[in-house]
C-alpha atoms as a PDB file:
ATOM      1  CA  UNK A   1      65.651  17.372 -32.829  1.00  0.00           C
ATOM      2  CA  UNK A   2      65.249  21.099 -31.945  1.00  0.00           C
ATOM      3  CA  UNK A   3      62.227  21.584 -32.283  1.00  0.00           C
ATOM      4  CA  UNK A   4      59.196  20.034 -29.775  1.00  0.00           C
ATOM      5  CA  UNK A   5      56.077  19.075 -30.299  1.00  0.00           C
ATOM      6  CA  UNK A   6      53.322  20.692 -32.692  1.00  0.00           C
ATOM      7  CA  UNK A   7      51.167  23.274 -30.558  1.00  0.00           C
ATOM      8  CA  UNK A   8      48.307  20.929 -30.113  1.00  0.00           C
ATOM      9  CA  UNK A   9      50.603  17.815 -28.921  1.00  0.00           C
ATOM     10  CA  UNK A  10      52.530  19.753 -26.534  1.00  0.00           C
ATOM     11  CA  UNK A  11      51.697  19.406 -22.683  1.00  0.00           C
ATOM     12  CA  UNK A  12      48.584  21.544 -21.323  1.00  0.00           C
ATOM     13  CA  UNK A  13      51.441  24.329 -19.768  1.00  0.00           C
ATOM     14  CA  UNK A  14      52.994  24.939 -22.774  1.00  0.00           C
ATOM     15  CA  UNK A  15      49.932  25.527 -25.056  1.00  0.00           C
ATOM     16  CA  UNK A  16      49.390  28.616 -26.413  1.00  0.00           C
ATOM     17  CA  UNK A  17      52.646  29.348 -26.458  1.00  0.00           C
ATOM     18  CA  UNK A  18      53.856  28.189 -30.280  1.00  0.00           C
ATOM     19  CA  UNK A  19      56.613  25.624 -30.668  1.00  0.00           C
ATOM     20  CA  UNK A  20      59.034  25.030 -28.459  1.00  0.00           C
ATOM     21  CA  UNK A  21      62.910  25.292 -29.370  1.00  0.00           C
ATOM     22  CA  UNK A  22      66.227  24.009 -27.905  1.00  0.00           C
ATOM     23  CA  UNK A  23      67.985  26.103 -30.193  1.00  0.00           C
ATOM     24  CA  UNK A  24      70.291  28.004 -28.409  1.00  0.00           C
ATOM     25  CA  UNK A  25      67.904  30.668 -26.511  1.00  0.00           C
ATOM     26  CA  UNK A  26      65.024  29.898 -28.749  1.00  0.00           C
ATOM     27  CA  UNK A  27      64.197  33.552 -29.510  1.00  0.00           C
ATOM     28  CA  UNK A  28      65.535  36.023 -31.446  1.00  0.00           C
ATOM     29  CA  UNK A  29      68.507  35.323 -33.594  1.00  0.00           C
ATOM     30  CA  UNK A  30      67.570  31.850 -32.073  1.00  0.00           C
ATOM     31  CA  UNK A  31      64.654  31.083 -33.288  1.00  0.00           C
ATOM     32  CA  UNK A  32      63.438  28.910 -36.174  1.00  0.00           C
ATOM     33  CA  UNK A  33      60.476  29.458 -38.622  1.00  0.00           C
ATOM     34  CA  UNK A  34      58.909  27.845 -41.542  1.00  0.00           C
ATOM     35  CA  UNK A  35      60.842  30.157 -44.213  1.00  0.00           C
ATOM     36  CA  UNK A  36      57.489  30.996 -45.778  1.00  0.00           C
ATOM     37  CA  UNK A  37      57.268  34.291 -44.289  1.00  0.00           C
ATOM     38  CA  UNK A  38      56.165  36.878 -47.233  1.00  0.00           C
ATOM     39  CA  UNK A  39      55.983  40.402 -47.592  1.00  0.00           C
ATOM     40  CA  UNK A  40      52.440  41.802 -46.481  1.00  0.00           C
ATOM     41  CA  UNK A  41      53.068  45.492 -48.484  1.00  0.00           C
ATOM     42  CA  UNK A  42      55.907  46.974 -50.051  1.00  0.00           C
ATOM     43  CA  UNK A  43      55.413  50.365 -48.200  1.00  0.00           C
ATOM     44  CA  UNK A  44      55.363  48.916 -44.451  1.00  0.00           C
ATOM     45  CA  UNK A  45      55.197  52.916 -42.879  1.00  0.00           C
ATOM     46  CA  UNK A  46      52.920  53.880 -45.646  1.00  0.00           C
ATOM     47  CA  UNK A  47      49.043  53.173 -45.014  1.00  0.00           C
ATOM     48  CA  UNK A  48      47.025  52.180 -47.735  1.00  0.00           C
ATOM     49  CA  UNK A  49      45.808  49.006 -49.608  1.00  0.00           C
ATOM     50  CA  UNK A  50      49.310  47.006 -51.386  1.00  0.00           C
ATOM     51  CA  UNK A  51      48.670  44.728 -48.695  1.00  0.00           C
ATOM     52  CA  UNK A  52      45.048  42.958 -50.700  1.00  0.00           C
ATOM     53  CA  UNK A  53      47.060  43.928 -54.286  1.00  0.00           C
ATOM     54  CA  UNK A  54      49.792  41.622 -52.776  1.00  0.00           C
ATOM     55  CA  UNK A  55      47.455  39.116 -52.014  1.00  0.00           C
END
């Protein structure tokens, strides 16, 4: 498995610091996430409120 322990489960110096990955480097082009990341506004440069209309 590549992926370590949850968070909470993992040994007291590696809390805090997310999950931990054998994949490759674990970062970057490396790393795994859930897939469930969304879009938080359709205008990311542009300030205003798409961000609540998204939600």
């Amino acid at each position: 498995d590549l992926v370590g322990p949850e968070p909470e489960a993992a040994p007291l110096e590696q809390m805090g610091l997310g999950w931990k990955s054998s994949y490759g480097t674990g970062t970057g082009k490396d790393a795994i996430t859930n897939g469930i990341e969304v879009v938080w506004t359709n205008t990311p440069t542009k300030w205003d409120n798409s961000f609540l209309e998204i939600l």
